[in-house]
C-alpha atoms as a PDB file:
ATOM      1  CA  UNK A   1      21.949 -16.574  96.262  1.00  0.00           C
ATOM      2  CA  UNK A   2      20.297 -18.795  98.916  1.00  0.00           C
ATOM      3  CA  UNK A   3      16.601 -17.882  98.188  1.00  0.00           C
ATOM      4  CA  UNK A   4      17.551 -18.190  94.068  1.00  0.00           C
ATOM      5  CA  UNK A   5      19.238 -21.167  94.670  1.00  0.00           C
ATOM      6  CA  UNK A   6      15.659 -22.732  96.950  1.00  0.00           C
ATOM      7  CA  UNK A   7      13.978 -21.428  94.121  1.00  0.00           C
ATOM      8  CA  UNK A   8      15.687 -23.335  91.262  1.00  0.00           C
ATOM      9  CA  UNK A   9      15.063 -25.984  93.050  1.00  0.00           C
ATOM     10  CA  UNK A  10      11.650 -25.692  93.635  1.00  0.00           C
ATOM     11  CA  UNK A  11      11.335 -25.657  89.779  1.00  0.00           C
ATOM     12  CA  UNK A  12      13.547 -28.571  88.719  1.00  0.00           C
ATOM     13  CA  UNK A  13      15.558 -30.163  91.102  1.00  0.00           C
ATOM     14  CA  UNK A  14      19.028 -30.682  90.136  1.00  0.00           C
ATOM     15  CA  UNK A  15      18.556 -28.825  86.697  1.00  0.00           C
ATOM     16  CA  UNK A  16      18.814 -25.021  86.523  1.00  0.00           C
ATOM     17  CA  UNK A  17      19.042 -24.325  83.533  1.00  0.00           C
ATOM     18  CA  UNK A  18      15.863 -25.980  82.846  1.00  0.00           C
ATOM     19  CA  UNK A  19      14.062 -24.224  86.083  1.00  0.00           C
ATOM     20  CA  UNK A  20      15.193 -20.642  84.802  1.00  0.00           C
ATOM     21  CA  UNK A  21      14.203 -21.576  81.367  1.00  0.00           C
ATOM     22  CA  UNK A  22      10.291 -22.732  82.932  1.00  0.00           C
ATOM     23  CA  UNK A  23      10.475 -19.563  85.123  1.00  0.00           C
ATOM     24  CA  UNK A  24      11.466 -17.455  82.605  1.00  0.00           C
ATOM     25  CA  UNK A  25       8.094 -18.953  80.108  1.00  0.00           C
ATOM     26  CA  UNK A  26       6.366 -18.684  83.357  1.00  0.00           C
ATOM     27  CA  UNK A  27       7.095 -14.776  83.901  1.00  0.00           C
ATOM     28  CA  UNK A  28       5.863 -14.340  80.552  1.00  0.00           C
ATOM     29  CA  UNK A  29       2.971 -15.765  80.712  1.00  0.00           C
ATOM     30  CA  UNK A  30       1.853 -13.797  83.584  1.00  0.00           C
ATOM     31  CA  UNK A  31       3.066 -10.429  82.040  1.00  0.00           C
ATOM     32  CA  UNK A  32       0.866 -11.464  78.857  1.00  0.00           C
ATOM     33  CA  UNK A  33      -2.173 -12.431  81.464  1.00  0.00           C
ATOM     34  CA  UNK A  34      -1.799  -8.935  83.109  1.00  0.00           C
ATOM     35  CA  UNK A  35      -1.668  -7.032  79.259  1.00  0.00           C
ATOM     36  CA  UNK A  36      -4.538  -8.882  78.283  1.00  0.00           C
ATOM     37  CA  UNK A  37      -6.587  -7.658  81.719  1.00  0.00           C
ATOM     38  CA  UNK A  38      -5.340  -3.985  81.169  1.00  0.00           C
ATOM     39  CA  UNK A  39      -6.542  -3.977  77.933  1.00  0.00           C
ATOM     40  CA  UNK A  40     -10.005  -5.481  78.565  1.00  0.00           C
ATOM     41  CA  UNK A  41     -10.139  -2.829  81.049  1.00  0.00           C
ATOM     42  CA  UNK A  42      -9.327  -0.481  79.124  1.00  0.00           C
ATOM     43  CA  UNK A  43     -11.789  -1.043  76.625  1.00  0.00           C
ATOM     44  CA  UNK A  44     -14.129  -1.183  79.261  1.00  0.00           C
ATOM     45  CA  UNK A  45     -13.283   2.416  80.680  1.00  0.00           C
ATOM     46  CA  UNK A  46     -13.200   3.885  77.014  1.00  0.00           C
ATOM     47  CA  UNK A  47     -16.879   2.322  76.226  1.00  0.00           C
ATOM     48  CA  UNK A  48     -17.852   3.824  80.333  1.00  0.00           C
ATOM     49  CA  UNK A  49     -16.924   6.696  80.016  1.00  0.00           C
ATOM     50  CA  UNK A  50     -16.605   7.875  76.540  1.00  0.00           C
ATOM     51  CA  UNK A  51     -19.650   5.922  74.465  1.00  0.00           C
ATOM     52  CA  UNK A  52     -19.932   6.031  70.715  1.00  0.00           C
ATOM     53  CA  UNK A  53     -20.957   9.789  69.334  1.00  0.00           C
ATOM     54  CA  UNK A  54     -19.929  11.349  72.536  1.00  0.00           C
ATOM     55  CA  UNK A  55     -18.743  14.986  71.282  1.00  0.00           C
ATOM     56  CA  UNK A  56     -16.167  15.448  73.733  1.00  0.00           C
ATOM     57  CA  UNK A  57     -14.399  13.357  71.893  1.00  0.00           C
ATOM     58  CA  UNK A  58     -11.899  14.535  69.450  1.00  0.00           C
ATOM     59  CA  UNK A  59      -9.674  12.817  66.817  1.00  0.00           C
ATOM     60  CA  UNK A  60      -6.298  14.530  65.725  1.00  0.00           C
ATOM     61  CA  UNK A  61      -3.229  13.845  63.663  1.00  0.00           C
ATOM     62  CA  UNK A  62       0.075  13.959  65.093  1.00  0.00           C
ATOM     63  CA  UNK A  63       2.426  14.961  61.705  1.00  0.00           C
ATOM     64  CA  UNK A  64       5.237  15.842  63.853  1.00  0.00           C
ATOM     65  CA  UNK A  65       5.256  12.334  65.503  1.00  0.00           C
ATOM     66  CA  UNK A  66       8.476  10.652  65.720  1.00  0.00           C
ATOM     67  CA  UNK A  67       8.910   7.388  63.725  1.00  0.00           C
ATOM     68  CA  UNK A  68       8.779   4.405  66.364  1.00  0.00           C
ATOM     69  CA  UNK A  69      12.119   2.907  65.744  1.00  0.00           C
ATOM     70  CA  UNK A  70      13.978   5.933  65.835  1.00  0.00           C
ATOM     71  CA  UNK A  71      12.816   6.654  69.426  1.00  0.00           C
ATOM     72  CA  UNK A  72      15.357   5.376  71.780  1.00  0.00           C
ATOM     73  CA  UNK A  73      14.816   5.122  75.612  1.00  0.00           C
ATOM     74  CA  UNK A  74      18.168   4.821  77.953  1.00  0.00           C
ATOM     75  CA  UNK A  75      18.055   1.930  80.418  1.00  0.00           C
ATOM     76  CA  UNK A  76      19.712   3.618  82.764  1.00  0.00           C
ATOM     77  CA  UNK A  77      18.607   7.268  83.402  1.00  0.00           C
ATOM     78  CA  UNK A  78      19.588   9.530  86.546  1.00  0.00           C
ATOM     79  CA  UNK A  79      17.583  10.607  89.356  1.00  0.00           C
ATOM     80  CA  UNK A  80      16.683  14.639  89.463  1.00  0.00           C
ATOM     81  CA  UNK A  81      18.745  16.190  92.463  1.00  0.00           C
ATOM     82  CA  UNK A  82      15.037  18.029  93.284  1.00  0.00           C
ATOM     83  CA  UNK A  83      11.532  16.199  93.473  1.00  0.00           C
ATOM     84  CA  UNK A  84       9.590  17.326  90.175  1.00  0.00           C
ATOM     85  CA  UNK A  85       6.483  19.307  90.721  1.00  0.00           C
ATOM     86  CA  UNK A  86       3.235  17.810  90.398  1.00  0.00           C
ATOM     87  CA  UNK A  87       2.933  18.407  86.844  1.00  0.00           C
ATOM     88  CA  UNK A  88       6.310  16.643  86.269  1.00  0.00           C
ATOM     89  CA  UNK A  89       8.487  19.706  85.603  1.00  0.00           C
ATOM     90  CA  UNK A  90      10.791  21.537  87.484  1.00  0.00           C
END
């Protein structure tokens, strides 16, 4: 509470609200700074390491796809009681 409290502060003295609010842009702007990066280098890889006409290359069509908005992740998921293997199953 101390430290969040210094923090606050640190923003906009005497007005948290307002400081949460400017950290809260603030955190957003740096996530959007760090997705534009990963996908600059991502294009970057792709053009590296797979140019246009390479062969290994292959496109394919997913029919069995879910839709997008009827995929639903949990926000709170449980821990396996075992470590998973390498490959990510048991």
């Amino acid at each position: 509470m101390i430290a969040n409290y210094a923090m606050l502060e640190a923003i906009r003295q005497g007005n948290h609200g307002a400081a949460f609010e400017t950290l809260m842009v603030d955190i957003i702007n740096v996530a959007g700074w760090i997705a534009d990066f990963a996908a600059g280098a991502w294009i970057l890889a792709s053009e590296l390491y797979f140019p246009p006409g390479d062969r290994r290359m292959l496109e394919f069509n997913i029919d069995v796809a879910p839709d997008i908005d009827d995929v639903e992740l949990p926000f709170f998921v449980e821990m396996p009681s075992k470590p998973l293997s390498p490959t990510g199953y048991h």
